[in-house]
Structure formats: structure tokens, C-alpha cells
Protein backbone atom coordinates (compact mmCIF):
# COMPACT_ATOMS: atom_id res chain seq x y z
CA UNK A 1 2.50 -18.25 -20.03
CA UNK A 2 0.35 -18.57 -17.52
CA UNK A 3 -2.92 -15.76 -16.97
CA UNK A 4 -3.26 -13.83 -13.52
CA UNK A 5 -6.50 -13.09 -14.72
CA UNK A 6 -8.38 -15.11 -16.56
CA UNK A 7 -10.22 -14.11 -19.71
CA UNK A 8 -7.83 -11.16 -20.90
CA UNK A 9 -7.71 -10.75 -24.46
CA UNK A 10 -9.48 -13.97 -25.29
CA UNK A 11 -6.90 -16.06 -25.50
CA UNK A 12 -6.93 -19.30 -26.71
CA UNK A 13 -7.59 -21.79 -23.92
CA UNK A 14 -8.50 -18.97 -21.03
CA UNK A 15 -12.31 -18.15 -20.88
CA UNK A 16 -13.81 -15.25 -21.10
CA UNK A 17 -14.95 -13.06 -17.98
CA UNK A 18 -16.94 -10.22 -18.83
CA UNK A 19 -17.61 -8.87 -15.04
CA UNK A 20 -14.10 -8.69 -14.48
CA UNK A 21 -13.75 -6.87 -17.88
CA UNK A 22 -16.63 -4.66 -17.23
CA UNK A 23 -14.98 -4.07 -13.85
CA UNK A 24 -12.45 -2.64 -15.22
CA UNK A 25 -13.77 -0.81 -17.80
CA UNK A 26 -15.78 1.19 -15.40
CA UNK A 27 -13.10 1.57 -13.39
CA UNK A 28 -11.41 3.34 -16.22
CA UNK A 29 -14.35 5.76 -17.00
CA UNK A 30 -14.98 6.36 -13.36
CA UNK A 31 -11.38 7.29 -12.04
CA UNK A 32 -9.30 8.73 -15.57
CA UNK A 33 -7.07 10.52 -12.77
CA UNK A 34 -6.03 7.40 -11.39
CA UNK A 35 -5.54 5.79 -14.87
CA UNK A 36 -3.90 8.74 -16.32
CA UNK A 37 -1.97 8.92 -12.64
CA UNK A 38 -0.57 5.36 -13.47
CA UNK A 39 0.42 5.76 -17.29
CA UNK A 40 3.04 8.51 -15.39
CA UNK A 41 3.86 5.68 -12.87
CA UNK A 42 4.50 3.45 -15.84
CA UNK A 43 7.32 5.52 -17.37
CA UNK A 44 8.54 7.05 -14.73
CA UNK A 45 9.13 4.31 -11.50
CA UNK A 46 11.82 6.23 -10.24
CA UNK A 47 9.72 9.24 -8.65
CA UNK A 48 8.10 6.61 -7.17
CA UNK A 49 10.31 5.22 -5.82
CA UNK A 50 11.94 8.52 -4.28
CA UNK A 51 8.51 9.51 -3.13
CA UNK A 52 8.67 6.04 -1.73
CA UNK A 53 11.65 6.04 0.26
CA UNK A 54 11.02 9.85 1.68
CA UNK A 55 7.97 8.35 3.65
CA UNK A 56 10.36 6.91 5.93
CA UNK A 57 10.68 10.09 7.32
CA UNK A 58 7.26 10.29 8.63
CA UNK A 59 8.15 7.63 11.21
CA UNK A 60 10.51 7.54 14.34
CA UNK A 61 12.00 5.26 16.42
CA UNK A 62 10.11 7.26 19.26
CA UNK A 63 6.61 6.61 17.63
CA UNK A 64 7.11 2.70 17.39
CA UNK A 65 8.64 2.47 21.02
CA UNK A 66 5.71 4.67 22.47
CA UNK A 67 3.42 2.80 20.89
CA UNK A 68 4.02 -0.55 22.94
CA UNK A 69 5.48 -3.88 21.57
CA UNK A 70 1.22 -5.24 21.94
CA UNK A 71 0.60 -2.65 19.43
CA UNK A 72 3.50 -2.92 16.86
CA UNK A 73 3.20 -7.11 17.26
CA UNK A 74 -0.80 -6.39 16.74
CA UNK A 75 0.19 -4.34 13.26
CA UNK A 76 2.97 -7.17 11.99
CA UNK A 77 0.31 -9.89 12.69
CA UNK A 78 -2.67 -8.27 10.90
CA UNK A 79 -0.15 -6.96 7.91
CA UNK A 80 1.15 -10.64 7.68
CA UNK A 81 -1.87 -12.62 7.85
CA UNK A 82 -4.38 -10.05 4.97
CA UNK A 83 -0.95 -9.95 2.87
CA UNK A 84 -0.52 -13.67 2.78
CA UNK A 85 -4.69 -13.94 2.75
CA UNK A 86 -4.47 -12.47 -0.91
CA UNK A 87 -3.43 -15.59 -2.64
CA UNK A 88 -5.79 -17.95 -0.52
CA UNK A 89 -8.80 -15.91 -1.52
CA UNK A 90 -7.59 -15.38 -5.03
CA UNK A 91 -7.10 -19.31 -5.43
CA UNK A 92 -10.38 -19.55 -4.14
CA UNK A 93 -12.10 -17.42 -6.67
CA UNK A 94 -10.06 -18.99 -9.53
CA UNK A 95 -7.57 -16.04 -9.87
CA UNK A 96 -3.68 -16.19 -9.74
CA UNK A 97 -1.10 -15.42 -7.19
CA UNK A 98 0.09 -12.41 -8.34
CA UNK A 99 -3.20 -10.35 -8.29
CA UNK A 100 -3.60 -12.20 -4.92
CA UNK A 101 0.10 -10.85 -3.41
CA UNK A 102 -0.68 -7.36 -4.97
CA UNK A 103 -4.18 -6.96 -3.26
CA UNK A 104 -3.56 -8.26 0.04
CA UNK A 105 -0.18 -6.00 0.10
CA UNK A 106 -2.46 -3.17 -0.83
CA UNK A 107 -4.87 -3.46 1.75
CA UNK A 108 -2.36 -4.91 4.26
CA UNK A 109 -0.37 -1.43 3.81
CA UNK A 110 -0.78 1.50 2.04
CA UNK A 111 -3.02 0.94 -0.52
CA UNK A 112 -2.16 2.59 -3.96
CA UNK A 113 1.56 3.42 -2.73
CA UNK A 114 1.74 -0.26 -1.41
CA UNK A 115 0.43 -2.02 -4.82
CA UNK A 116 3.16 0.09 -6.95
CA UNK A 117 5.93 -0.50 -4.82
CA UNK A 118 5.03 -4.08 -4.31
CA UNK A 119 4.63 -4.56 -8.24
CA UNK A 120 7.95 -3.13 -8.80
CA UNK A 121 9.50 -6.42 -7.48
CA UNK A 122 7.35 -8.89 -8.57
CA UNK A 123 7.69 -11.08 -12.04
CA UNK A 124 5.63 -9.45 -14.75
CA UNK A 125 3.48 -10.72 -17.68
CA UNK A 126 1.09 -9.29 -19.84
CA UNK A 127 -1.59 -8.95 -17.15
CA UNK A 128 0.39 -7.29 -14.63
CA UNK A 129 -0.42 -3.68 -15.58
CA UNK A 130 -4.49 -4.39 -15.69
CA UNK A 131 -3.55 -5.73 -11.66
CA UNK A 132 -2.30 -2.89 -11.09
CA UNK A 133 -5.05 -0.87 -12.70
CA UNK A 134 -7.71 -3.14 -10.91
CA UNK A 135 -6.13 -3.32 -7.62
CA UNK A 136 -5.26 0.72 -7.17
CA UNK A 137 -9.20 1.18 -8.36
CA UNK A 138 -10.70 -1.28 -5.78
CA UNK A 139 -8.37 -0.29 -2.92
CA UNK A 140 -8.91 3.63 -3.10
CA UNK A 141 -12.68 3.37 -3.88
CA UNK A 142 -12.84 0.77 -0.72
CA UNK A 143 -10.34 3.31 1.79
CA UNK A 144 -12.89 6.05 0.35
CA UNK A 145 -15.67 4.21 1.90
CA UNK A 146 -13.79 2.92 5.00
CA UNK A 147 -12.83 6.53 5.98
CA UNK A 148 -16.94 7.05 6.11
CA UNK A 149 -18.23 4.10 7.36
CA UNK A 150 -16.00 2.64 9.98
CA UNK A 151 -15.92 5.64 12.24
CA UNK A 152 -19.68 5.18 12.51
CA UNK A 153 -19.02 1.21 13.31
CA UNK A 154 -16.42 2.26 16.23
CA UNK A 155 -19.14 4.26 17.56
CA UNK A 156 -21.61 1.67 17.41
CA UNK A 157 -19.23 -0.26 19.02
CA UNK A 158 -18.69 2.14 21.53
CA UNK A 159 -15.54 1.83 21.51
CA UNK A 160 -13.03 4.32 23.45
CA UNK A 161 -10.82 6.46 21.73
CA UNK A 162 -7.41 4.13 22.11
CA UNK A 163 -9.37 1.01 20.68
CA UNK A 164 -11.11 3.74 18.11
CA UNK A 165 -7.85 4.90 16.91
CA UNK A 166 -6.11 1.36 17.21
CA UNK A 167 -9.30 0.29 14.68
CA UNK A 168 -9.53 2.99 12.27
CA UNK A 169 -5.18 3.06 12.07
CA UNK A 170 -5.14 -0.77 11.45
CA UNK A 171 -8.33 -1.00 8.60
CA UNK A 172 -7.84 2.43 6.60
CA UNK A 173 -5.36 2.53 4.13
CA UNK A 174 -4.16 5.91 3.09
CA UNK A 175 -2.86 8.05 5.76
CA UNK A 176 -4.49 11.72 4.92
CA UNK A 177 -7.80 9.21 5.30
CA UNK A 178 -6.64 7.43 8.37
CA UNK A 179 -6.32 11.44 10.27
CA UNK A 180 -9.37 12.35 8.97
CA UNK A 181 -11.28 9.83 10.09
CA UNK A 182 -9.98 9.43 13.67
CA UNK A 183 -9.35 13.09 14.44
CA UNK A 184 -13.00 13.56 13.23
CA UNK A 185 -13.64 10.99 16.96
CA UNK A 186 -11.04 12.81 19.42
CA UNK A 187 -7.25 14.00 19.25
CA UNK A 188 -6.76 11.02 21.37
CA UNK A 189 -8.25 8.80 18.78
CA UNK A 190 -6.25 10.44 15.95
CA UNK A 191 -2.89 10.33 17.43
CA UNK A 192 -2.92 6.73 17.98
CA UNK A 193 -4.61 5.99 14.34
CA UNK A 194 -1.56 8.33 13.25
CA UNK A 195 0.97 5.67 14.88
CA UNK A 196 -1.04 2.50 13.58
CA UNK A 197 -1.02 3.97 10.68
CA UNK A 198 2.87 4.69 9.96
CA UNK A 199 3.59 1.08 11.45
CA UNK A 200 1.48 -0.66 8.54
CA UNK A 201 3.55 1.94 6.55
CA UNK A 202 6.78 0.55 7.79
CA UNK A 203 6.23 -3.28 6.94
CA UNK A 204 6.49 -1.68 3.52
CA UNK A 205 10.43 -2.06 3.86
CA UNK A 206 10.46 -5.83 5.02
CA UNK A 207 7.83 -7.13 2.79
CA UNK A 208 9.41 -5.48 -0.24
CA UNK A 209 12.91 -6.58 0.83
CA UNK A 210 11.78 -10.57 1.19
CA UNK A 211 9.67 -10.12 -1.68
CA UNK A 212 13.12 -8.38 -3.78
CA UNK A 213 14.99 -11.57 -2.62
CA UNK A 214 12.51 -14.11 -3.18
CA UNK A 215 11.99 -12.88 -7.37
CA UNK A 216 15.20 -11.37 -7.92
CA UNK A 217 16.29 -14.53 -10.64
CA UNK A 218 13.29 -13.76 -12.11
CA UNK A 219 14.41 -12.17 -15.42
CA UNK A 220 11.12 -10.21 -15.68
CA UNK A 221 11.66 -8.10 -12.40
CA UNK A 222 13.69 -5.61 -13.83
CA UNK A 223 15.59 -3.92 -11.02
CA UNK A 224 14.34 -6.47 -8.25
CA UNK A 225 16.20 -9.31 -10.60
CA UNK A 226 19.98 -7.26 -10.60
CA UNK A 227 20.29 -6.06 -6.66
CA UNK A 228 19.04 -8.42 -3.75
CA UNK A 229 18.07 -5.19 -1.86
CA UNK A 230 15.76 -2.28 -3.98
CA UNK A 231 17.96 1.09 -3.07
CA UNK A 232 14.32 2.88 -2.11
CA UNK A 233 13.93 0.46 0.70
CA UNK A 234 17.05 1.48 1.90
CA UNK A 235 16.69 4.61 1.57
CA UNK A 236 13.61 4.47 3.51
CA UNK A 237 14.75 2.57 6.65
CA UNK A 238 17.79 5.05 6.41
CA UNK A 239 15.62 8.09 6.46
CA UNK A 240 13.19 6.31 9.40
CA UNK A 241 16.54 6.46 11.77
CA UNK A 242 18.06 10.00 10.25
CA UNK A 243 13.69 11.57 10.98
CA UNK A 244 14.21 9.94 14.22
CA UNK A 245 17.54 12.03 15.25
CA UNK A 246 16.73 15.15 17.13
CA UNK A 247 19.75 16.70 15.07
CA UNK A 248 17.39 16.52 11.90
CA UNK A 249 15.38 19.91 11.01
CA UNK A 250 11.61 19.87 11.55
CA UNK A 251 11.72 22.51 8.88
CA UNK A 252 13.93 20.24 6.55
CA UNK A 253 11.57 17.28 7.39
CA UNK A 254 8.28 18.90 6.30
CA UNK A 255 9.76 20.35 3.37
CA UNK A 256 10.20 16.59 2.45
CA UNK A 257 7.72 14.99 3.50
CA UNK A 258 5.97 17.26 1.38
CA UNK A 259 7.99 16.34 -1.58
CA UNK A 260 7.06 12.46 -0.86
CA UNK A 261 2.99 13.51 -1.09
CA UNK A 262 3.76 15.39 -4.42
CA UNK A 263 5.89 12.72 -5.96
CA UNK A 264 2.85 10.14 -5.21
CA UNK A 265 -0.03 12.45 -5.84
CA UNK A 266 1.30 12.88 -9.42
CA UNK A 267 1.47 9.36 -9.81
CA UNK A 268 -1.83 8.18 -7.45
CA UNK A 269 -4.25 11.02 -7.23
């Protein structure tokens, strides 16, 4: 079976490569939560999954339309090309495709709510929970020091507060982060990083959907392999359109919306 990453285990034929294994190591001391966060993940996918599908409350119809169609075809563009960018760069630093497609989804989306949902679909071997370890470390220590840093480049940019917000929405990749950040520059700034924002979060339901299709006869998928169409993606473009009625209760919609952020935060935080 082939190695996503080589020099795992020492096995015979695959040479050893202590910086990733350091890497990882560290990672391990430096972030237990995370570790410890994913161990839950592990054995139990399906809060995930519900935490998953509950984010598609957080976006409306209204939010994408008010947006503009430059905007949302800026967001699929940029999500398209750094997701498909993964397995370029990983070729090019002799790693596999599947540690490629999990780190550009991360960073393409959501980060650490993007690389589990992403993983849930793809074909597994024996190095697919150290990607998962890796990637969730690198992308929340890198959105940790994006939510810092790149406000300071906007404003040595000098950039307004639409291009500011259109930036920080597009780059950062966990929401709480991306209103920080931009609401930190101007309201104007953070409502538009707001909408970016839940746009990147959106692709979520296409790119797992093609992905779902693509490995479903792949016997190591699990659920991905028995139904063309994951039921939390569904359940997520069905709650985008039922948050988008005005018949829906704010009250209701908080309520679960908060429910999403606890189901993730005991798996992520």
C-alpha cells in the first residue's frame, strides 16, 4: 500500500524523515487539546458531522446575493485553485495526494472543520489519521498567526475597508478569527470579511459532494463508499435555504448555531 507520508513507521522500502516526525511530535506536545480534541473526533464522526451540517445555518441566500456575483466568483476561484494547489505542491515536495487534497481543502475552507469533513470521504490507510493530526496542527497554528499578521499587511497596503474585509475573509480560516480580525479595522471591514468568510464555508457542500462521488467505490471510505451523497451535506444546503426563510426564528437559529460551535469545539478546540 502505498505511503502518504513517507517515512512512517520505518517501513521497509519508505525512508525515514525525521523533520516530518519531529513535526509532529511537537505538534503533539504543543497542542494536547487538539490531539485529545481529535481522539473524540475519531470515535465519534457523527457530532461532527451534525455540527457540520448546522453551519449551514449561518449563511443566507440574502448574504451571497448581496455580496455580488464578482465576489462569490472571486471566493469559488481562490477555493478551487489552493484546493486543487495541495496535490501540486505535495508532489513537488515528494508527498502524496491525499495529505495534498486534505491541506489545500483546509486552507481553501475552514481549516480544522474543513480537514475532518473532507477526510470523512476520502480513502483511508494507515497514514490518514497522522494527516489529519498534521494538517489540523499546521492550519490552526497558521490561522492563529494570519488573524495577527495580515491585518497589519492590509494596512500597509492601505487598503480600504471593502478590499480589507474582502482580504482578511478570503485568507483566514476560522470564522471567530476572520471577525476578530476585520472588526478589529472597521464594522465595514468586518461585515464583508463575515460574508467572504461564510462563502469559503459554503464550497464545503460541493467539494465534499464531488469528492463523496468521486471515492464512493472505494471500500475504505466508510459512509462516502455506501451513499453517493453524505446526509450532512444535505443537511447543510437544506438548513442554508430553511436560515434563509424569514419564517425561521432568530431565537431558534442562535440557539443552533450555538449547538454547531459546541459540537466542533469538543472535537477542534
Amino acid at each position: 500500500m502505498s505511503s502518504d507520508l513517507p517515512g512512517a513507521g520505518g517501513s521497509a522500502g519508505i525512508p525515514e524523515d525525521p523533520w516530518l516526525e519531529r513535526l509532529t511530535l511537537h505538534g503533539k506536545s504543543l497542542f494536547p487539546g487538539i490531539l485529545a480534541a481529535l481522539t473524540v473526533a475519531f470515535a465519534a464522526k457523527k457530532v461532527l458531522k451534525f455540527g457540520v451540517a448546522l453551519l449551514g445555518l449561518g449563511i443566507t441566500l440574502e448574504q451571497v446575493t448581496s455580496a455580488g456575483w464578482e465576489i462569490v466568483g472571486l471566493v469559488v476561484i481562490t477555493v478551487l485553485v489552493t484546493m486543487l494547489s495541495g496535490p501540486i505542491i505535495a508532489r513537488a515536495v515528494k508527498r502524496k495526494w491525499r495529505l495534498g487534497l486534505l491541506t489545500g481543502g483546509a486552507v481553501a475552507i475552514c481549516g480544522a472543520s474543513a480537514t475532518l469533513a473532507i477526510a470523512s470521504v476520502l480513502p483511508k490507510n494507515e497514514f490518514s489519521e497522522r494527516n489529519q493530526i498534521f494538517t489540523v496542527i499546521s492550519v490552526t497554528t497558521l490561522s492563529t498567526i494570519a488573524m495577527v499578521v495580515y491585518p497589519l499587511i492590509a494596512k500597509f497596503l492601505e487598503l480600504d475597508d471593502v478590499s480589507a474585509g474582502i482580504f482578511l475573509g478570503a485568507t483566514i480560516h476560522d470564522v471567530a478569527q476572520v471577525v476578530g480580525a476585520d472588526y478589529s479595522i472597521s464594522d465595514e471591514a468586518g461585515d464583508m470579511a463575515t460574508v467572504v468568510k461564510l462563502l469559503r464555508v459554503a464550497m464545503l457542500v460541493p467539494i465534499v459532494l464531488v469528492l463523496s462521488i468521486v471515492f464512493r467505490g472505494d471500500p475504505t471510505v466508510g459512509e462516502g463508499g455506501k451513499t453517493p451523497v453524505p446526509l450532512f451535506v444535505i443537511g447543510f444546503a437544506v438548513l442554508v435555504f430553511m436560515g434563509s426563510a424569514e419564517w425561521f426564528p432568530q431565537a431558534l437559529k442562535t440557539v443552533l448555531l450555538d449547538l454547531s460551535r459546541w459540537c466542533l469545539s469538543r472535537l477542534l478546540a
